[in-house]
C-alpha atoms as a PDB file:
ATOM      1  CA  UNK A   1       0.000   0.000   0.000  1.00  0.00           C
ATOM      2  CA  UNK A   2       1.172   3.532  -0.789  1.00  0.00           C
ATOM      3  CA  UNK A   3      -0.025   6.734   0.357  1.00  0.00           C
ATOM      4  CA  UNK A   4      -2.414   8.553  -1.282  1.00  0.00           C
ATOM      5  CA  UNK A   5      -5.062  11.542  -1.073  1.00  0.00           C
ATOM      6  CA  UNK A   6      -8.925  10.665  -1.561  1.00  0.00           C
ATOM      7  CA  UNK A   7     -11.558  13.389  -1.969  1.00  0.00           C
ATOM      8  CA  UNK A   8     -14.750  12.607  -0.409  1.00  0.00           C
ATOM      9  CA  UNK A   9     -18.101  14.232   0.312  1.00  0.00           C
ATOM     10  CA  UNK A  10     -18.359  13.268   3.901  1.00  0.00           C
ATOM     11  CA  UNK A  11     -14.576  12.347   4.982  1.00  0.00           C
ATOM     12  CA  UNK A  12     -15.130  11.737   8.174  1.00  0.00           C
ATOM     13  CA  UNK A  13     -17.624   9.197   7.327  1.00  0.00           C
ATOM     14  CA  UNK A  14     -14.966   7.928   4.070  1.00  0.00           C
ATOM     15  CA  UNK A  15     -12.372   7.534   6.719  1.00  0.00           C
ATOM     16  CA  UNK A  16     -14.403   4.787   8.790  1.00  0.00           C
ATOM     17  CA  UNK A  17     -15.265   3.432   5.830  1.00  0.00           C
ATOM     18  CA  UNK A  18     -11.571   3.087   4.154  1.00  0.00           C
ATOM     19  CA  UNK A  19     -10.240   1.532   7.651  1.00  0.00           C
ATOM     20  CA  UNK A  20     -12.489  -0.970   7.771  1.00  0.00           C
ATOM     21  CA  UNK A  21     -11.726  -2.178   4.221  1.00  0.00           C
ATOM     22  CA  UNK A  22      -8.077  -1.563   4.438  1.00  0.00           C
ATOM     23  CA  UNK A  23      -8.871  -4.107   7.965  1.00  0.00           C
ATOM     24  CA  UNK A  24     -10.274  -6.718   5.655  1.00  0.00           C
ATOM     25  CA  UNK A  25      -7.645  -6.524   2.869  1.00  0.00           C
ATOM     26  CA  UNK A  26      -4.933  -7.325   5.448  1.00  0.00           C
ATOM     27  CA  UNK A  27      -6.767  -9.999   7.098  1.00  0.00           C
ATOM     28  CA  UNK A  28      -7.275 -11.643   3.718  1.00  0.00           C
ATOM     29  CA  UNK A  29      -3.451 -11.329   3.478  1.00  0.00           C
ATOM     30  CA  UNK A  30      -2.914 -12.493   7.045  1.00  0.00           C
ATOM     31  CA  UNK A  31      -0.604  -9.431   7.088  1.00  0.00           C
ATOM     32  CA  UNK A  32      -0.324  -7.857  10.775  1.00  0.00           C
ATOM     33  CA  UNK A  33      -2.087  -4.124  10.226  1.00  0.00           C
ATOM     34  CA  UNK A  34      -2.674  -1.152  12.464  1.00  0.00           C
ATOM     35  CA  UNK A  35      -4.914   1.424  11.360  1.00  0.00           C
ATOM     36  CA  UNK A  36      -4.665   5.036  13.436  1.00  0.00           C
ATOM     37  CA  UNK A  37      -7.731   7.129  12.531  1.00  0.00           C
ATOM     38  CA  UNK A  38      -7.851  10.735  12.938  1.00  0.00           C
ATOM     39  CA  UNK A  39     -10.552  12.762  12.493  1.00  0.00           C
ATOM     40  CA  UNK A  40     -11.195  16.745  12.662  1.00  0.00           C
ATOM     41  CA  UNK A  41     -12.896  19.701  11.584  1.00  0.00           C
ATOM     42  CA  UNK A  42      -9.487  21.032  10.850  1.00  0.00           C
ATOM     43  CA  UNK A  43      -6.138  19.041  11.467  1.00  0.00           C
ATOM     44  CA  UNK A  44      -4.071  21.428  13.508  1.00  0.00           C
ATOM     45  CA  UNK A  45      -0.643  22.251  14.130  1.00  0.00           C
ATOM     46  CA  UNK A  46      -0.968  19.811  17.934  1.00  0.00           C
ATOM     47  CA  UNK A  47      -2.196  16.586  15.794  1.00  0.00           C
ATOM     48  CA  UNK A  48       0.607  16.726  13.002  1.00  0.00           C
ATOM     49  CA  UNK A  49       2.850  16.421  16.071  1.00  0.00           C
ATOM     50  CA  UNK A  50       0.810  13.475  17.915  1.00  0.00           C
ATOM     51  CA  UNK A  51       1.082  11.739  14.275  1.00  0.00           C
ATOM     52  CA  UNK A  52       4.824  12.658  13.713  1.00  0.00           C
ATOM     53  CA  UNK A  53       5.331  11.288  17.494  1.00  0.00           C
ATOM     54  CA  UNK A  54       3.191   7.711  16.811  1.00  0.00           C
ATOM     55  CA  UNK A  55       4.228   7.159  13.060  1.00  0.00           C
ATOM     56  CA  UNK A  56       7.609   6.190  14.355  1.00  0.00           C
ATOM     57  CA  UNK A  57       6.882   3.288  16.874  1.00  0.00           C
ATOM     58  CA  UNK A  58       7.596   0.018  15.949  1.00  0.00           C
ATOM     59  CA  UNK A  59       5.253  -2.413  14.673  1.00  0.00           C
ATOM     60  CA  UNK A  60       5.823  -5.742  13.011  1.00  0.00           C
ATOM     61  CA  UNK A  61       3.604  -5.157  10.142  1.00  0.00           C
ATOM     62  CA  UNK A  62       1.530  -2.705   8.221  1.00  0.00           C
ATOM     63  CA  UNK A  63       0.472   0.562   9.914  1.00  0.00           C
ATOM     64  CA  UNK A  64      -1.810   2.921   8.569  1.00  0.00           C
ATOM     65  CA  UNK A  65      -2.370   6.908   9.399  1.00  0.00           C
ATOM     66  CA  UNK A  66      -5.802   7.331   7.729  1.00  0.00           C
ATOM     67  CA  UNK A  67      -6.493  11.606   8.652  1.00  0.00           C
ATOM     68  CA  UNK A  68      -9.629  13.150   7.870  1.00  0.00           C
ATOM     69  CA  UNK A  69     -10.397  16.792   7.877  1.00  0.00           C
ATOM     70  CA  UNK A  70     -12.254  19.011   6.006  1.00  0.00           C
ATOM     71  CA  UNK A  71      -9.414  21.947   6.481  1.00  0.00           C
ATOM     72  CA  UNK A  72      -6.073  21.138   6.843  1.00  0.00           C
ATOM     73  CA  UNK A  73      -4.280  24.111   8.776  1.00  0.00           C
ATOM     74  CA  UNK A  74      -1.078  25.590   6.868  1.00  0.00           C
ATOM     75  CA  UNK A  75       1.189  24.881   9.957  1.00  0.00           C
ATOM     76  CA  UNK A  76       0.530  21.272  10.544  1.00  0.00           C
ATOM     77  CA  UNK A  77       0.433  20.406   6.944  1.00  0.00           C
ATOM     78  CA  UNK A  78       3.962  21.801   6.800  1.00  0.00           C
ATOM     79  CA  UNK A  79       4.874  19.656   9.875  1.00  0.00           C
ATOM     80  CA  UNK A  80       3.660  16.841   8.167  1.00  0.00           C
ATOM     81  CA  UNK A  81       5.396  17.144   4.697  1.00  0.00           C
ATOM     82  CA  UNK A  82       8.611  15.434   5.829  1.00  0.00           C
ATOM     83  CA  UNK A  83       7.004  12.277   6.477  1.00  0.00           C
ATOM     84  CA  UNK A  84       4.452  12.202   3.716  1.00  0.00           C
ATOM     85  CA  UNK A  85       7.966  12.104   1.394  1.00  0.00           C
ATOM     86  CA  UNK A  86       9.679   9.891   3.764  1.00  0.00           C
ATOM     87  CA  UNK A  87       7.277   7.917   5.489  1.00  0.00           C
ATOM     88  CA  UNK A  88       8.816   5.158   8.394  1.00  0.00           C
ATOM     89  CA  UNK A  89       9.724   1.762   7.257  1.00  0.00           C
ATOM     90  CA  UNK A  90       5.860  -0.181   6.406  1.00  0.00           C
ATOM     91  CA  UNK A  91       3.952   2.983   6.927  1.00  0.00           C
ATOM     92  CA  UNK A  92       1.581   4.898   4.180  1.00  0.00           C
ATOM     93  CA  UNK A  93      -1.207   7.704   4.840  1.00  0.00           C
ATOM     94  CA  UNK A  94      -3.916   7.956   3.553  1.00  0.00           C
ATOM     95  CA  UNK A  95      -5.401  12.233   3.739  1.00  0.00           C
ATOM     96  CA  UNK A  96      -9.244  12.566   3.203  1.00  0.00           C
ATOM     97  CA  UNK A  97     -11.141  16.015   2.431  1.00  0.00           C
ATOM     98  CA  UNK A  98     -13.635  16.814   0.279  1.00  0.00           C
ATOM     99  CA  UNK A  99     -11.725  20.002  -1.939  1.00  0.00           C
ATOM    100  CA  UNK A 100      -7.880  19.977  -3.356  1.00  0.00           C
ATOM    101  CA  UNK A 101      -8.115  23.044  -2.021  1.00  0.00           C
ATOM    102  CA  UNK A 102      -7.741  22.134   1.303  1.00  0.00           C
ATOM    103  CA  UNK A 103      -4.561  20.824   0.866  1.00  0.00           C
ATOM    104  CA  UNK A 104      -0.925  22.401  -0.164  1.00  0.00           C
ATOM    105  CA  UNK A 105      -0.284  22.327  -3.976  1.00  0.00           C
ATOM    106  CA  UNK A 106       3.522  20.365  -2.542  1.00  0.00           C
ATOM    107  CA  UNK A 107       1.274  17.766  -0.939  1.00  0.00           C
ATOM    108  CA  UNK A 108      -0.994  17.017  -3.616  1.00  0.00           C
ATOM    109  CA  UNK A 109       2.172  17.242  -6.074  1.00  0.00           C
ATOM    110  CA  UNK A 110       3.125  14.106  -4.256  1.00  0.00           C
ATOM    111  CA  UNK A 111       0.834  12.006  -3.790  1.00  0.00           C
ATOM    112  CA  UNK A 112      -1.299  10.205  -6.088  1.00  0.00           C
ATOM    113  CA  UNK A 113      -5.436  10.753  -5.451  1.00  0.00           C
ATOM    114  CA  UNK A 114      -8.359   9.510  -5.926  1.00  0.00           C
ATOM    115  CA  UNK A 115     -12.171  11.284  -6.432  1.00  0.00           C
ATOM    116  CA  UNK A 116     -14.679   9.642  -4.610  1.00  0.00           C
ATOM    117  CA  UNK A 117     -16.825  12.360  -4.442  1.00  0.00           C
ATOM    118  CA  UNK A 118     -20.023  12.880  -5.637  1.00  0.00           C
ATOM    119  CA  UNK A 119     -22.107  15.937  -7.225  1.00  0.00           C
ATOM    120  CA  UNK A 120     -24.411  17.357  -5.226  1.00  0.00           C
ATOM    121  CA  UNK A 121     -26.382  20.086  -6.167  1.00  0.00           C
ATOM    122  CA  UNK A 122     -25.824  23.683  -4.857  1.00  0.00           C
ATOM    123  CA  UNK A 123     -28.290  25.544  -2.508  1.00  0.00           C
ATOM    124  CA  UNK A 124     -29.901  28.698  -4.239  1.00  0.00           C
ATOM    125  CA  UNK A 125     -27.395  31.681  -3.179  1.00  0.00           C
ATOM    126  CA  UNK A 126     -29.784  33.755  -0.507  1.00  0.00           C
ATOM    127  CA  UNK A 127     -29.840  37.198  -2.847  1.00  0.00           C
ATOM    128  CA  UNK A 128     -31.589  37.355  -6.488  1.00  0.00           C
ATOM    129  CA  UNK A 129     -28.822  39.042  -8.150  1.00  0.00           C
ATOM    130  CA  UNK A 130     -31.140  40.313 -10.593  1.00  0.00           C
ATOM    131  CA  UNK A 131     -33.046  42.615  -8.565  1.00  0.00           C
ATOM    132  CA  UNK A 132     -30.649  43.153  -5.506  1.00  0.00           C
ATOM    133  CA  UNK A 133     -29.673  46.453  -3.813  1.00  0.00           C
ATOM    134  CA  UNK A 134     -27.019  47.586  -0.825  1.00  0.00           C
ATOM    135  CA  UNK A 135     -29.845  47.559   1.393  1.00  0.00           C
ATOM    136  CA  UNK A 136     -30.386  43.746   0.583  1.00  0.00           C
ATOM    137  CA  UNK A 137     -26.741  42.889   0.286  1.00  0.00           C
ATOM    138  CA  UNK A 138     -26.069  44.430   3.995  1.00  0.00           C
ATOM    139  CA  UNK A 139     -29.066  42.750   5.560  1.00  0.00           C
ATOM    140  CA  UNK A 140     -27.436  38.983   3.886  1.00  0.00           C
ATOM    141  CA  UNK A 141     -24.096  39.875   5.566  1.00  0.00           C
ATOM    142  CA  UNK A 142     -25.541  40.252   8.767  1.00  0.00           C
ATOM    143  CA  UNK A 143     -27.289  37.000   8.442  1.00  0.00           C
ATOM    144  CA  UNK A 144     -24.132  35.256   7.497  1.00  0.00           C
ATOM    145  CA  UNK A 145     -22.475  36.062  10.369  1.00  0.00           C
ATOM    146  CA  UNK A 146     -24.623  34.541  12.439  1.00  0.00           C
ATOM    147  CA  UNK A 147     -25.820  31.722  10.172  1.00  0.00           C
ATOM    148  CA  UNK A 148     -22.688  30.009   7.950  1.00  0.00           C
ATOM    149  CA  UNK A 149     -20.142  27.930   9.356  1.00  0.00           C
ATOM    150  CA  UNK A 150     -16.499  27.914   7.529  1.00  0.00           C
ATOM    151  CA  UNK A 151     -17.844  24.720   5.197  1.00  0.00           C
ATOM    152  CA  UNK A 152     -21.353  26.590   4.876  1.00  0.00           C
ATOM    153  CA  UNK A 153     -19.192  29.835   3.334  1.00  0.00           C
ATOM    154  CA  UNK A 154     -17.443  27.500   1.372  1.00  0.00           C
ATOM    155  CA  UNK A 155     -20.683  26.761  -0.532  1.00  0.00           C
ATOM    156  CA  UNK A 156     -21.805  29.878  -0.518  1.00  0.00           C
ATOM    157  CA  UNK A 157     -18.854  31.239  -2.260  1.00  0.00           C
ATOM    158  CA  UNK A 158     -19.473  28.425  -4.798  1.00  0.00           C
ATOM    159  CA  UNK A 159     -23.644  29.212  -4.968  1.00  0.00           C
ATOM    160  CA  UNK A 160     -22.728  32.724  -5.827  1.00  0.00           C
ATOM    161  CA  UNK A 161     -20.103  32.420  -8.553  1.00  0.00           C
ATOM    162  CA  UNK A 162     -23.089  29.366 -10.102  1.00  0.00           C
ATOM    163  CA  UNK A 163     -26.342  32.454  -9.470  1.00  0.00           C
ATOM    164  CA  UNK A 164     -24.302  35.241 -11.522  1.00  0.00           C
ATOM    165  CA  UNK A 165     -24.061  32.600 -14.681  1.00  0.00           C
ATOM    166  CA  UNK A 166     -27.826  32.014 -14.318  1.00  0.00           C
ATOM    167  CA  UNK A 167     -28.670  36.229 -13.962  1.00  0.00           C
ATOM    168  CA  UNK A 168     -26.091  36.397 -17.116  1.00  0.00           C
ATOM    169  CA  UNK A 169     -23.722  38.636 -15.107  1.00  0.00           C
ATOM    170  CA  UNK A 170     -20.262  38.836 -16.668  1.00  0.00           C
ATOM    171  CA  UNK A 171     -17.673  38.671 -14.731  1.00  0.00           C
ATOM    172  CA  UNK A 172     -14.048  39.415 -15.758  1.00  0.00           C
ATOM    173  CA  UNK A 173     -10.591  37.720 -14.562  1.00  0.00           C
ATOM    174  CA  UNK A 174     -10.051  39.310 -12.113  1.00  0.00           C
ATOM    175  CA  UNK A 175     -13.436  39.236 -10.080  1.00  0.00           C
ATOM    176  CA  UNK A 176     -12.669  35.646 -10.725  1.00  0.00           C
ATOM    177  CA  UNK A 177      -9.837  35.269  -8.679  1.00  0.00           C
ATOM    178  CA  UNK A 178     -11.326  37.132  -6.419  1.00  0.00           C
ATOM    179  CA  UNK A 179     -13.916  33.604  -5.657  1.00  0.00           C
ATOM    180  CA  UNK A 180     -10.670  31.340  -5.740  1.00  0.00           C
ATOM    181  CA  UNK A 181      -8.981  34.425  -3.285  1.00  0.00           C
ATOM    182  CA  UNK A 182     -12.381  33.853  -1.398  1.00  0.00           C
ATOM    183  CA  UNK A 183     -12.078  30.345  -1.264  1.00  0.00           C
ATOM    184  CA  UNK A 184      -8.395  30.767   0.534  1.00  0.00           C
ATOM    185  CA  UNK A 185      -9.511  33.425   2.877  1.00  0.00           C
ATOM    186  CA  UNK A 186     -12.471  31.069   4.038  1.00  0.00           C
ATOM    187  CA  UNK A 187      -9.829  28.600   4.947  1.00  0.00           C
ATOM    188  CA  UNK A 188      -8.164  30.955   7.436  1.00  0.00           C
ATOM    189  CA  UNK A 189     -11.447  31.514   9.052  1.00  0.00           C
ATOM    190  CA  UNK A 190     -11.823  35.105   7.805  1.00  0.00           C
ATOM    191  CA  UNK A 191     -15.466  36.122   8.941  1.00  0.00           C
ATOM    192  CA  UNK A 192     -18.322  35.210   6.312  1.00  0.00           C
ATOM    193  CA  UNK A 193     -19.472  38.881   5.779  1.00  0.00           C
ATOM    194  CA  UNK A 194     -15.560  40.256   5.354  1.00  0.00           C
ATOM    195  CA  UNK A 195     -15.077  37.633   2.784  1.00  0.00           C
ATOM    196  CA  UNK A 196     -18.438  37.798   0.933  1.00  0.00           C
ATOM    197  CA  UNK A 197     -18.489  41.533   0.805  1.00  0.00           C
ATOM    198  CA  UNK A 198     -16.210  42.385  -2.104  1.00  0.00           C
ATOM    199  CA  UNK A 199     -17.649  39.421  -3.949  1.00  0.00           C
ATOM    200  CA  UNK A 200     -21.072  41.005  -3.912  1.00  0.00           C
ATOM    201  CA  UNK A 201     -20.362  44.301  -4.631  1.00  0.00           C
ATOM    202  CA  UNK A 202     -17.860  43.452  -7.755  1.00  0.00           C
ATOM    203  CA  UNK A 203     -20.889  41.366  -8.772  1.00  0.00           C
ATOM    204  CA  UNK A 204     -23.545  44.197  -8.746  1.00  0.00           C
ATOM    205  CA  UNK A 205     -20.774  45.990 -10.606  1.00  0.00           C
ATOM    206  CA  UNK A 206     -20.565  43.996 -13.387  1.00  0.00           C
ATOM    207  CA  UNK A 207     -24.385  44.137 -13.132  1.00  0.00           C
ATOM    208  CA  UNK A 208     -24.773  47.701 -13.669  1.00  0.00           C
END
C-alpha cells in the first residue's frame, strides 16, 4: 500500500469506511495491520505532532495513518510534509477532504489521489442578483455572520459564482480570482461577511 489523497463528500464518514476495508484486505493477506484514525474539523498544528510522534513506533507489520479533515491548517500540513515524502519503514497515509483546495499544492504534487466524491447540487445563493440592492446585500451579511459555518461559506462562495451565470452577469478575470482568493480566505477563518463583501459588490458591478 502507498499513500495517497482521496476526496470525499463526507470524509469523516470515508475515513471509517476506508479503515475498515483496508482491515479486511490485510486480514485476507494475514498481514499484521494497524490502522490510526484521525478525524477533525481542521487538522491542527498539535495533531501533526501526535502523528509525527506515533508514526515512528515500531510495529511488526503494516500501519496505517488514515487523517480526515475538512481543512487542513497551513502549519501542521507543513509539519507533516517530511514524512508524507519519507514515510517510516511499512507505513503509508492515507489524507481525506472533500476540496484539493484544502490541501498544499507540494502535498498534492506528491501524492497520487483519488475522487470519490459525488455531485451534489448547490443551494440557491440567498440574494436574487437580478433585482438586488445595498440595502439587501447588507441585511445577507448580517445574516451570514450569524448563520454560515467555515464549510457553509465555502458553498456559498461556490452558490454565488453558479447564481451570476444564471442572472447572465459577466464577470471578468479578475473578479474571478477574487472567488478562488475567497475560497483561501475562508480557509483561514476570515469572517463570512468580510469575505463575501467584495464578492457582492464586484458582482452588482458587473451588473450595472
Amino acid at each position: 500500500m502507498t499513500s495517497q489523497i482521496i476526496y470525499a463528500n463526507t470524509p469523516k464518514e470515508h475515513a471509517q469506511n476506508h479503515k475498515e476495508f483496508l482491515e479486511v484486505h490485510f486480514k485476507a493477506q494475514n498481514t499484521p495491520f494497524l490502522a490510526e484514525l484521525v478525524c477533525e474539523d481542521e487538522l491542527k498544528i498539535e495533531h501533526a505532532h501526535e502523528i509525527k510522534r506515533r508514526c515512528v513506533l515500531k510495529f511488526s507489520g503494516q500501519k496505517a495513518f488514515i487523517i480526515a479533515a475538512s481543512n487542513f491548517n497551513l502549519f501542521a500540513q507543513n509539519a507533516l510534509l517530511k514524512i508524507l515524502e519519507e514515510p517510516p519503514k511499512n507505513t503509508f497515509f492515507i489524507l481525506i477532504t472533500k476540496h484539493p483546495s484544502a490541501l498544499l499544492l507540494t502535498i498534492r504534487s506528491r501524492l497520487p489521489h483519488t475522487n470519490k466524491r459525488t455531485k451534489t447540487p448547490l443551494p440557491p445563493f440567498g440574494l436574487d442578483l437580478r433585482t438586488c440592492d445595498l440595502r439587501a446585500l447588507y441585511q445577507f451579511l448580517q445574516n451570514a455572520d450569524k448563520q454560515f459555518n467555515q464549510e457553509e461559506v465555502k458553498t456559498q462562495i461556490a452558490a454565488l459564482l453558479e447564481a451570476t451565470k444564471q442572472a447572465g452577469i459577466h464577470l471578468s478575470p479578475a473578479t474571478l480570482t477574487q472567488f478562488d482568493n475567497a475560497i483561501h480566505a475562508n480557509a483561514l477563518y476570515l469572517r463570512p461577511s468580510y469575505n463575501l463583501l467584495p464578492l457582492l459588490l464586484s458582482v452588482l458591478q458587473a451588473r450595472g
